[in-house]
N, C-alpha and C. Protein backbone atom coordinates (compact mmCIF):
# COMPACT_ATOMS: atom_id res chain seq x y z
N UNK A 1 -29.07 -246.29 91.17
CA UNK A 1 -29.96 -245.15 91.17
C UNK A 1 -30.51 -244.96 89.76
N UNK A 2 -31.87 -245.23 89.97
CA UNK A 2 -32.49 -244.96 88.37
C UNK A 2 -32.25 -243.64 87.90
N UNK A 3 -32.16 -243.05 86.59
CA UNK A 3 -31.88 -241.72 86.01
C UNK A 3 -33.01 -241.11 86.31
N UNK A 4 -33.84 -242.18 85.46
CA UNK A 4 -35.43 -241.33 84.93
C UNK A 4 -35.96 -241.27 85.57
N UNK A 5 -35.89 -241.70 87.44
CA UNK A 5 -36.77 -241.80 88.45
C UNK A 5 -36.75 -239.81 88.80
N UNK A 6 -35.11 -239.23 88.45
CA UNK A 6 -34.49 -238.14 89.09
C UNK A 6 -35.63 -237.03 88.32
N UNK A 7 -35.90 -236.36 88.89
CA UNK A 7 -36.38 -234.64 87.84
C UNK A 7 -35.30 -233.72 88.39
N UNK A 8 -35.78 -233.26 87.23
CA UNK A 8 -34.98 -232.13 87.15
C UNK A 8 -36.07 -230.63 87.14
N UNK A 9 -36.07 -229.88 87.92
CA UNK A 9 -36.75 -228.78 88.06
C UNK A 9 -35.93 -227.81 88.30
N UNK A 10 -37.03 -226.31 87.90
CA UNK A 10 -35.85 -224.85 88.86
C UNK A 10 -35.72 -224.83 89.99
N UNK A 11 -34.47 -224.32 90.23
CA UNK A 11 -33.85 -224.37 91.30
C UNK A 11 -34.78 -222.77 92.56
N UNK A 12 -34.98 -223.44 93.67
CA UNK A 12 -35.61 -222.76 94.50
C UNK A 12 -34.53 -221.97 95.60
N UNK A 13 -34.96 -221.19 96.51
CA UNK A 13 -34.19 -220.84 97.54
C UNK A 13 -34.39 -221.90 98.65
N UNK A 14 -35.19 -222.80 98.66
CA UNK A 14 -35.88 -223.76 99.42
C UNK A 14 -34.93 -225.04 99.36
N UNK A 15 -33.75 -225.08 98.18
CA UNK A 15 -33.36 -226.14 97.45
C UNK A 15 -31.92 -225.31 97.96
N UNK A 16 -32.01 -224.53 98.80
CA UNK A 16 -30.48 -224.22 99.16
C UNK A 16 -30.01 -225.12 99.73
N UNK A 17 -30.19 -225.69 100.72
CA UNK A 17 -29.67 -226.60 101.62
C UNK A 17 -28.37 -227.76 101.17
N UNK A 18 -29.54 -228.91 100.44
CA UNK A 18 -28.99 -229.38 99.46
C UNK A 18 -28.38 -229.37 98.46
N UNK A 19 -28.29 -228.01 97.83
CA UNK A 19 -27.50 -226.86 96.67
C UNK A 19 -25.67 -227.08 97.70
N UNK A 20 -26.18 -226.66 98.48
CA UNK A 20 -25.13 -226.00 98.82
C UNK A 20 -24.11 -227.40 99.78
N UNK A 21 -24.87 -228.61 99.61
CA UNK A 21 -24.24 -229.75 100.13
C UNK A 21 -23.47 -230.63 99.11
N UNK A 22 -23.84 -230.50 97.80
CA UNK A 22 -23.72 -231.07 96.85
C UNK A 22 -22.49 -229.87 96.20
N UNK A 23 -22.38 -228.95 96.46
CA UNK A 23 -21.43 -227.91 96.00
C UNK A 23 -20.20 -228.40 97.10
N UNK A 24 -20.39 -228.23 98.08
CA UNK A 24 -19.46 -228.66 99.01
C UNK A 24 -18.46 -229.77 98.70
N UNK A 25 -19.48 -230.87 98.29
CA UNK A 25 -18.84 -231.94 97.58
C UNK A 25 -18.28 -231.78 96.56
N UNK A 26 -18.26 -230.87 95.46
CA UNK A 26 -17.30 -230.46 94.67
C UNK A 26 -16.26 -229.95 95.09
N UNK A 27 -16.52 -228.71 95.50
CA UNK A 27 -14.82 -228.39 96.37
C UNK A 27 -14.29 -229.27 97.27
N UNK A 28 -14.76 -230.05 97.87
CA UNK A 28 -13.78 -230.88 98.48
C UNK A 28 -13.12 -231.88 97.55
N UNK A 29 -13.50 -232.05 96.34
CA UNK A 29 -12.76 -232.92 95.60
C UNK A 29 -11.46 -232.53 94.34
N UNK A 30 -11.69 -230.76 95.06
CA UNK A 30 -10.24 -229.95 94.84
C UNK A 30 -10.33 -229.96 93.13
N UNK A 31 -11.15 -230.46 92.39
CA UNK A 31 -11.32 -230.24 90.96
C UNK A 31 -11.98 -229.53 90.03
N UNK A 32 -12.97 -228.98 91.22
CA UNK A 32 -14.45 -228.05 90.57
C UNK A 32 -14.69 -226.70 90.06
N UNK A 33 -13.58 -226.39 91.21
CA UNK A 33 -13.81 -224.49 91.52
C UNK A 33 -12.18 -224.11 92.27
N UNK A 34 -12.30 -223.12 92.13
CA UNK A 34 -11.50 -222.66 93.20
C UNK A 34 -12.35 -222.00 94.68
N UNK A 35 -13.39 -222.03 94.62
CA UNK A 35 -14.25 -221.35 95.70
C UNK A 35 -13.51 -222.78 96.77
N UNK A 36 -12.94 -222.35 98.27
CA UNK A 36 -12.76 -223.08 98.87
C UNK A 36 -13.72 -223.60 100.61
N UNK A 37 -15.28 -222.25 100.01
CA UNK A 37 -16.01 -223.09 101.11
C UNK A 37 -17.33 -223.09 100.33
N UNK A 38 -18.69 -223.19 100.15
CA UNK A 38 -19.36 -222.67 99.95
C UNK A 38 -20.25 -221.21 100.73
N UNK A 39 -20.76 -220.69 99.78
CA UNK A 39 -21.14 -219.38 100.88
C UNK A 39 -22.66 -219.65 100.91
N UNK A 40 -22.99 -218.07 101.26
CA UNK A 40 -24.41 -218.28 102.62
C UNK A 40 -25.48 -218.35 101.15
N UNK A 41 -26.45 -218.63 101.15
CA UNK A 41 -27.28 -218.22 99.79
C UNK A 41 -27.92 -217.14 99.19
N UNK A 42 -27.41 -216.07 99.52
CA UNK A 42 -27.28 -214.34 99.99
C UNK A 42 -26.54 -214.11 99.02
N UNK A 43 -25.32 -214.63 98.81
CA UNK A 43 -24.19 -214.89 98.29
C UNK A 43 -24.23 -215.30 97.08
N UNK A 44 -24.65 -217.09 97.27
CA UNK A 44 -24.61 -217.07 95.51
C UNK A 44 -25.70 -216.67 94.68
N UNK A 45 -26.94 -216.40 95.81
CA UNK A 45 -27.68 -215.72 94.67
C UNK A 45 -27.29 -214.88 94.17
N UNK A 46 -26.75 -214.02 94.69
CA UNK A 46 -25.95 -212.51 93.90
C UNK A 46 -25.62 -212.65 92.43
N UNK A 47 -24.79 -214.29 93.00
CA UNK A 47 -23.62 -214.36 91.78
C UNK A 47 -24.16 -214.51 90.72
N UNK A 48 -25.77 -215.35 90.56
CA UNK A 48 -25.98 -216.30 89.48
C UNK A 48 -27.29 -215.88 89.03
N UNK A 49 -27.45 -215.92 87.62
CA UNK A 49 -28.59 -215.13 86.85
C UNK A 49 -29.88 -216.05 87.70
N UNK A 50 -31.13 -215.03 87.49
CA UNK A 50 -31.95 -215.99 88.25
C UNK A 50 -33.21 -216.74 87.14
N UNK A 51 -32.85 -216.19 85.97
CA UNK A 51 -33.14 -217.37 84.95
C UNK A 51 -32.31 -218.77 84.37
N UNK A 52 -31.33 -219.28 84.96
CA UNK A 52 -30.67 -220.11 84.87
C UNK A 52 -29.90 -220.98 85.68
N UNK A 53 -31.16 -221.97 86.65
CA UNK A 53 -31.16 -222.74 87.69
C UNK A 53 -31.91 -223.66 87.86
N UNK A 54 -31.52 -224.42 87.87
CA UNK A 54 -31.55 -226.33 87.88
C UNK A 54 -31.60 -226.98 89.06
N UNK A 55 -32.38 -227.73 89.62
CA UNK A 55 -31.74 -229.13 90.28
C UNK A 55 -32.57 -230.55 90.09
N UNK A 56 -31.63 -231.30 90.12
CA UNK A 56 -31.72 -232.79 90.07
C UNK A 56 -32.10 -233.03 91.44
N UNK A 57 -33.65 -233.53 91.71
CA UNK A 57 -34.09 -233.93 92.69
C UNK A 57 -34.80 -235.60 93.05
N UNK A 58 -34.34 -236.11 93.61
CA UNK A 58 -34.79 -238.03 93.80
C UNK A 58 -36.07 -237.76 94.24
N UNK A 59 -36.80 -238.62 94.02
CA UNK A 59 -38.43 -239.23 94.40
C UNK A 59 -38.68 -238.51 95.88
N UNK A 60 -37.51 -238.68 96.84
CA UNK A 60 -38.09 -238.01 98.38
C UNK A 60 -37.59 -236.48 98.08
N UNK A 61 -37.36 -236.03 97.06
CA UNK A 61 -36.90 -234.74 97.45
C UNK A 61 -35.64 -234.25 97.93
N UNK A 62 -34.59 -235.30 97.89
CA UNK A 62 -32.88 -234.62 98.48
C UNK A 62 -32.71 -234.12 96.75
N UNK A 63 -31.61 -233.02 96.79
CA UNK A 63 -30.85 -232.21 95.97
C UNK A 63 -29.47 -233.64 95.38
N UNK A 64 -29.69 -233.96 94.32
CA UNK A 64 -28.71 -234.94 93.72
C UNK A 64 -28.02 -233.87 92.76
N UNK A 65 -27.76 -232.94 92.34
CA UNK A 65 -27.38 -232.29 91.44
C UNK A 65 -27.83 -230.69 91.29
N UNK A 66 -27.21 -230.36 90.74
CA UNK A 66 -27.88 -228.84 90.30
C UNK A 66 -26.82 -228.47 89.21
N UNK A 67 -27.29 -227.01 88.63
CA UNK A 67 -26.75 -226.37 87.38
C UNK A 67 -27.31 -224.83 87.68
N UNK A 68 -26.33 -224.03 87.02
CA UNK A 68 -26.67 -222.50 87.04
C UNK A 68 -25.92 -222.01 86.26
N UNK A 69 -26.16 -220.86 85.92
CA UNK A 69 -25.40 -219.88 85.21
C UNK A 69 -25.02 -218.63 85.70
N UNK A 70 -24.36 -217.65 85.65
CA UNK A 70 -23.81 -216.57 85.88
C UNK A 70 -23.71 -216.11 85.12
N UNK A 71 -23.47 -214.26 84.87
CA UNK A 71 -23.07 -213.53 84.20
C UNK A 71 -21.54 -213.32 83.80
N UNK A 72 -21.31 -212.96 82.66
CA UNK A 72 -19.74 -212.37 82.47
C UNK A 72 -19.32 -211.55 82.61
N UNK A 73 -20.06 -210.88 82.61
CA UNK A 73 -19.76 -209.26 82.28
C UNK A 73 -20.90 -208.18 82.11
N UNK A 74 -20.82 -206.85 83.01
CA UNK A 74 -21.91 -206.44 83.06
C UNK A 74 -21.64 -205.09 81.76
N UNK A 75 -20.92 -205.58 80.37
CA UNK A 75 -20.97 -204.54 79.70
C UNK A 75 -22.15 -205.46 78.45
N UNK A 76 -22.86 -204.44 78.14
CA UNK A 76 -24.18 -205.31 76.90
C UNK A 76 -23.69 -205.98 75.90
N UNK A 77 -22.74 -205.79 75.10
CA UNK A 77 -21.80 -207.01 73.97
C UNK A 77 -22.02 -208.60 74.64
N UNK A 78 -21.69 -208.57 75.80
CA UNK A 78 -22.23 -209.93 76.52
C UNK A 78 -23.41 -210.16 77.29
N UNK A 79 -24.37 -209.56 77.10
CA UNK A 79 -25.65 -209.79 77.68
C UNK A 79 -26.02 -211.24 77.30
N UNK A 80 -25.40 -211.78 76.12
CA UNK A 80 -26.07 -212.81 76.01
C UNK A 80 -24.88 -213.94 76.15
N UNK A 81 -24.15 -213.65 77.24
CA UNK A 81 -22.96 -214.49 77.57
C UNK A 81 -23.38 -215.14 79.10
N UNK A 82 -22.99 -216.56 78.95
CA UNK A 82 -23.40 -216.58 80.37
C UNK A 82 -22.24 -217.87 80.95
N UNK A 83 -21.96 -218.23 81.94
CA UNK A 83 -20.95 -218.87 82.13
C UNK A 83 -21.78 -220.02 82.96
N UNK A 84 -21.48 -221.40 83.03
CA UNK A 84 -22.03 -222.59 83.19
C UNK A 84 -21.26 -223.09 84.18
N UNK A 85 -22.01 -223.80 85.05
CA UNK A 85 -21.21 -224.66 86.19
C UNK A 85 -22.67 -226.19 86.53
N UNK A 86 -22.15 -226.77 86.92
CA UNK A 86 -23.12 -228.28 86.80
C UNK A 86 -22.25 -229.18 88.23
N UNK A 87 -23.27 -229.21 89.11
CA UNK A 87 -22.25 -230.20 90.25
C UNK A 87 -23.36 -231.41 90.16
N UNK A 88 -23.12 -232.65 90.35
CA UNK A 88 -23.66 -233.55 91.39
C UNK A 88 -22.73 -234.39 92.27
N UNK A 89 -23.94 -235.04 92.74
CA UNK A 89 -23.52 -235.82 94.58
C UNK A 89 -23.01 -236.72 94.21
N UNK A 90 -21.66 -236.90 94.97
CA UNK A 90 -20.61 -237.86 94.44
C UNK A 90 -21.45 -239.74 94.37
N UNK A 91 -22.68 -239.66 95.37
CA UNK A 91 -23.20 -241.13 94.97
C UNK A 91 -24.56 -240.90 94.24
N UNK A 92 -24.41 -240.12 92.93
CA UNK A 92 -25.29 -239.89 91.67
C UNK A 92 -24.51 -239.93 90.40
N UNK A 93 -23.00 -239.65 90.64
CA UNK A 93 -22.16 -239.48 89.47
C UNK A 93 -22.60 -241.05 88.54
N UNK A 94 -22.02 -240.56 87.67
CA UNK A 94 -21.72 -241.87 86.62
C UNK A 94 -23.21 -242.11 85.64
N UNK A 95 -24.22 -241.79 86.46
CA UNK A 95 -25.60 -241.78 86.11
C UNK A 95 -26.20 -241.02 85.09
N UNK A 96 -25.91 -240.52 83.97
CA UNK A 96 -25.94 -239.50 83.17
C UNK A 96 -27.09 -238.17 83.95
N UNK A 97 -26.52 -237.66 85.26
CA UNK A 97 -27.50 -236.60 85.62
C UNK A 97 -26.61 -235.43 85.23
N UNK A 98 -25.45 -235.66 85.30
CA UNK A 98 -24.92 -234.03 84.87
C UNK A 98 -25.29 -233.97 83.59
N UNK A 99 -25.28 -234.96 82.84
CA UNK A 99 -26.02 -234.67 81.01
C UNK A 99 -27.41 -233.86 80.96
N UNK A 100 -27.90 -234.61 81.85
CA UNK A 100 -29.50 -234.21 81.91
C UNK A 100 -29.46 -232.42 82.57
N UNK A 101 -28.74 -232.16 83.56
CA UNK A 101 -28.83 -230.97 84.31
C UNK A 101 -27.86 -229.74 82.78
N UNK A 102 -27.12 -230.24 82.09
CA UNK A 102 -26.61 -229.78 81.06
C UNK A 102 -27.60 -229.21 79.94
N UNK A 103 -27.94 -230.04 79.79
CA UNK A 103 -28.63 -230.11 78.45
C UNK A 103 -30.16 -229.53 78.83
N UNK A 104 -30.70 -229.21 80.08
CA UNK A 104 -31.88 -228.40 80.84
C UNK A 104 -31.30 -226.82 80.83
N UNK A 105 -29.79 -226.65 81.14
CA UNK A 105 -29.40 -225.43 81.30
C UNK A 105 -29.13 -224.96 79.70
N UNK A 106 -28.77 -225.37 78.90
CA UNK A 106 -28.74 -225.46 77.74
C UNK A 106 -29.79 -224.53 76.53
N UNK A 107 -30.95 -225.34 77.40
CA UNK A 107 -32.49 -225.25 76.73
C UNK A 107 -32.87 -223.90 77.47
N UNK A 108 -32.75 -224.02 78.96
CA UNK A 108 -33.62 -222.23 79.43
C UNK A 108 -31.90 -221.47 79.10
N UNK A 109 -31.41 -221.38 78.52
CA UNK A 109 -30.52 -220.24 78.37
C UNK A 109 -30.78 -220.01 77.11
N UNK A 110 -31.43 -220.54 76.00
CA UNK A 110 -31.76 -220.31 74.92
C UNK A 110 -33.10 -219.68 74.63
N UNK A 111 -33.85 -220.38 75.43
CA UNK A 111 -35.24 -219.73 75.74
C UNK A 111 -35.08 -218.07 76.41
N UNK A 112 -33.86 -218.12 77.44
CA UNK A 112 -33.26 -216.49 77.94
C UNK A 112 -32.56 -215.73 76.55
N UNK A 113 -32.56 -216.21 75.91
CA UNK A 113 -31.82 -215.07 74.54
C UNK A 113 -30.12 -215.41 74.79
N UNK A 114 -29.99 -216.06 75.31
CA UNK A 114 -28.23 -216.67 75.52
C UNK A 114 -27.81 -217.36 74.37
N UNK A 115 -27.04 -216.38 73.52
CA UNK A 115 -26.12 -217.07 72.80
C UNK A 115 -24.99 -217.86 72.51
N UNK A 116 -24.40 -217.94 73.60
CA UNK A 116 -23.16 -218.20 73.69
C UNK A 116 -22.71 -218.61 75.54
N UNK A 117 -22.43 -220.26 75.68
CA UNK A 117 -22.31 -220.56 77.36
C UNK A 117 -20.20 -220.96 77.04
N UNK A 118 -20.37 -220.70 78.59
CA UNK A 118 -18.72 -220.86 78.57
C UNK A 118 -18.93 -221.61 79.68
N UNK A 119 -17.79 -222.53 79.85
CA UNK A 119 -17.00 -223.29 80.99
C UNK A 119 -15.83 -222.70 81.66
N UNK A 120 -14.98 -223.22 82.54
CA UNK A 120 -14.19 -222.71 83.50
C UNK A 120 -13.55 -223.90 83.89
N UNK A 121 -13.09 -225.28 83.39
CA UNK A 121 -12.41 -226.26 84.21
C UNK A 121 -11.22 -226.40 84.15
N UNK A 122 -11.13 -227.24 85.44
CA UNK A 122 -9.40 -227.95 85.44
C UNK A 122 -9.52 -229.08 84.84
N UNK A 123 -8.26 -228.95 83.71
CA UNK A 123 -7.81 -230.20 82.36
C UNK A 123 -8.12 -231.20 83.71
N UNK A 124 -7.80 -231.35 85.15
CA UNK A 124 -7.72 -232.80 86.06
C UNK A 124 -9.23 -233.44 85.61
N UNK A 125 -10.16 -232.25 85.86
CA UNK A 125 -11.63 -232.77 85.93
C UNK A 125 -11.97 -233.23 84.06
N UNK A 126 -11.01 -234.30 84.05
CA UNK A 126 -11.66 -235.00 82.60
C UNK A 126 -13.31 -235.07 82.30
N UNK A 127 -13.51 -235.76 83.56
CA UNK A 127 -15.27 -236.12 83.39
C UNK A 127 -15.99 -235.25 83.12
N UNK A 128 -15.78 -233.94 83.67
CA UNK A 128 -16.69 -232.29 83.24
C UNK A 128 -16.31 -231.92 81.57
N UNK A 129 -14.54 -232.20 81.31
CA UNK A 129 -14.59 -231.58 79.90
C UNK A 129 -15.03 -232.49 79.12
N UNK A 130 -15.57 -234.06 79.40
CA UNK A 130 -16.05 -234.93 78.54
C UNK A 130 -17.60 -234.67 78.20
N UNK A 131 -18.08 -234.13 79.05
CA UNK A 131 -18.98 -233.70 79.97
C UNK A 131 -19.68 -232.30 78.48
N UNK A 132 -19.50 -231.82 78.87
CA UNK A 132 -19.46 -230.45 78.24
C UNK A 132 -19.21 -230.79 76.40
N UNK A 133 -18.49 -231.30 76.41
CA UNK A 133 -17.98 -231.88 74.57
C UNK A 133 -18.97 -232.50 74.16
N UNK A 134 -19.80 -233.36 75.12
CA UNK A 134 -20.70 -234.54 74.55
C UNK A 134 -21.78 -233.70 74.03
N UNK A 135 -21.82 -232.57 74.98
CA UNK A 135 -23.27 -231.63 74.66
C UNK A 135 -22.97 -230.36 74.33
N UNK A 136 -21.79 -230.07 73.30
CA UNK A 136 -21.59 -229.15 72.37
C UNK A 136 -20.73 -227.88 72.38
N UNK A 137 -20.29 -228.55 73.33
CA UNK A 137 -18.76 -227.06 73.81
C UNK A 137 -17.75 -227.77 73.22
N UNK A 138 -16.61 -226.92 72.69
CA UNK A 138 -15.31 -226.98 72.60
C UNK A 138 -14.26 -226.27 73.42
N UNK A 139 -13.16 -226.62 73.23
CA UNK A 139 -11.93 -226.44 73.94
C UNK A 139 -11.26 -225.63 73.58
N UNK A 140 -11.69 -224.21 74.08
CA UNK A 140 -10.87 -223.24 73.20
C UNK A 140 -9.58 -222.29 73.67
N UNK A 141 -9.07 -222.60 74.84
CA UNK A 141 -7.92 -222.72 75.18
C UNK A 141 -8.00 -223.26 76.69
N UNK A 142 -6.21 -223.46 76.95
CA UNK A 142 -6.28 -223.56 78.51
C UNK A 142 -5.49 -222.14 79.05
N UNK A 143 -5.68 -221.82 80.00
CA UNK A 143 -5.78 -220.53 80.50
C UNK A 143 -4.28 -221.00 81.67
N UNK A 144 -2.97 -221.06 81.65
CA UNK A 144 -2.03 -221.56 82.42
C UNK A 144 -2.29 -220.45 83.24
N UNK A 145 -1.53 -221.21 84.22
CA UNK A 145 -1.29 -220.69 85.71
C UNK A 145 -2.91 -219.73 86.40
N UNK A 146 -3.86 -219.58 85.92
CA UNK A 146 -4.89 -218.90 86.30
C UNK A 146 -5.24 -218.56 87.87
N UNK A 147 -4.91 -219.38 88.59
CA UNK A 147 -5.30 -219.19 89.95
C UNK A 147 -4.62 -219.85 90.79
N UNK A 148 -4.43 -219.89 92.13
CA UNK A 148 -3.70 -220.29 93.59
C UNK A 148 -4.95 -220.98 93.85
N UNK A 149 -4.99 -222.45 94.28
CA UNK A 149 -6.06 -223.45 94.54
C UNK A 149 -4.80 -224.12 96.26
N UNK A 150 -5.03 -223.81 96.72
CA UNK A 150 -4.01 -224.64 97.95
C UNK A 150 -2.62 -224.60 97.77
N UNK A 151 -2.38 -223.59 97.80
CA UNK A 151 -0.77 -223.41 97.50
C UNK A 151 0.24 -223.48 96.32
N UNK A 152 -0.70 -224.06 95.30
CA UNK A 152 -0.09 -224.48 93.83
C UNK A 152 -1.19 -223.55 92.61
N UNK A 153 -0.15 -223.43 91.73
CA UNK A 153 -0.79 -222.58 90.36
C UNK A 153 -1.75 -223.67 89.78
N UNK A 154 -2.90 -223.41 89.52
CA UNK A 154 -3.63 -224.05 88.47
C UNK A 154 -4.07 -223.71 87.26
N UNK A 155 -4.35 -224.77 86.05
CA UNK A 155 -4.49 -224.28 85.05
C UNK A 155 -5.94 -224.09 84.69
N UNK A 156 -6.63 -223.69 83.85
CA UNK A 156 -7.90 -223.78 83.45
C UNK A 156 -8.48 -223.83 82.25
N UNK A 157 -9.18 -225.11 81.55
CA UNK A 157 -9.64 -225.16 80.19
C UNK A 157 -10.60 -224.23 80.24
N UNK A 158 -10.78 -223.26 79.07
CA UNK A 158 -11.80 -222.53 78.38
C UNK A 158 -12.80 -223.49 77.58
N UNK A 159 -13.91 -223.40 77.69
CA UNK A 159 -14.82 -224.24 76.74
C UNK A 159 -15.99 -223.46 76.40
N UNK A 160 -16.38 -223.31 75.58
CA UNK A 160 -17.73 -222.70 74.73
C UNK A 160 -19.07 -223.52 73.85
N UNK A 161 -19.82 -222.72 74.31
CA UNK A 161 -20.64 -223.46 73.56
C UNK A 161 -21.48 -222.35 72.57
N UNK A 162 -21.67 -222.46 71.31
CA UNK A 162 -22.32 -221.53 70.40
C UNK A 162 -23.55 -222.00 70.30
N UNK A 163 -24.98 -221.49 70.36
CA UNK A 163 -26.20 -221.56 70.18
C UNK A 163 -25.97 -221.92 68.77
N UNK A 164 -27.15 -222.45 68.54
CA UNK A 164 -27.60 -222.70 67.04
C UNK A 164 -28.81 -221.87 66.36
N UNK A 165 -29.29 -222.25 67.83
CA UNK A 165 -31.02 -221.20 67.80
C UNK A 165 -30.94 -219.61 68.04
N UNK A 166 -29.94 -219.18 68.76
CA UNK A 166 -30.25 -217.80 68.83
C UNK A 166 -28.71 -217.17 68.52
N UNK A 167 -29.46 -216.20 68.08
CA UNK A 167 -28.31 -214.81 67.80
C UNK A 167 -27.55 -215.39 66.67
N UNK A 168 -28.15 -216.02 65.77
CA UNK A 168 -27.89 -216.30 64.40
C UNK A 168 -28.02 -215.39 63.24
């Protein structure tokens, strides 16, 4: 699969379908999230700022990827906090598209006045915290026991990323 064939554009409500097929495929690979179905798109729109949405789309138009952001916190000290998540389709991996869908979310969260992006992974999902390091987050703690994922405690790396461009 060529990279440069993929674009990357904002993410539509039109682009749910495939959003939400390619999410699926993350939770089923028990490393992504703790969300254990995906929900209706009612739902995650709620969750997720609507200036900070991505997808990786192939030449015919299927959903290979996507990226979004969310809020942290609805007190103003973090208005310019936003929390990062990046999935693609398990036969796109390896292809540098989560770089590309990274480094797009990156750019409109800076252009949004976002100073400061955070991560949420499990130490298992190496490839996301390699992922995230390459394009300027660090590891700023792991968060033990954080959540019940299928019957067992899981842990969770903290990762950050500090703007350069804003809120300097």
């Amino acid at each position: 699969m060529s990279a440069a064939a993929i674009a990357i554009e904002p993410m539509a409500a039109a682009h749910w379908d495939g959003v939400r097929r390619v999410y699926a495929e993350g939770i089923a690979t028990g490393n992504a999230t703790f969300e254990t179905e995906a929900p209706a798109w009612e739902a995650w729109d709620r969750g997720h700022r609507a200036d900070g949405r991505v997808v990786a789309l192939s030449e015919s138009g299927e959903v290979l990827g996507f990226g979004a952001l969310s809020k942290v916190s609805d007190r103003c000290v973090y208005g310019g906090v936003a929390e990062v998540s990046v999935y693609v389709a398990a036969k796109a991996r390896g292809a540098g598209l989560g770089r590309r869908l990274l480094e797009r979310l990156i750019r409109d969260s800076e252009e949004a006045g976002i100073w400061t992006l955070q991560a949420g992974i499990f130490p298992e999902n190496a490839a996301s915290i390699s992922l995230h390091e390459k394009s300027g987050f660090r590891v700023v703690g792991v968060r033990r026991r954080l959540g019940r994922l299928g019957g067992r405690w899981r842990d969770v790396a903290l990762l950050e990323r500090r703007s350069e461009q804003v809120g300097i």
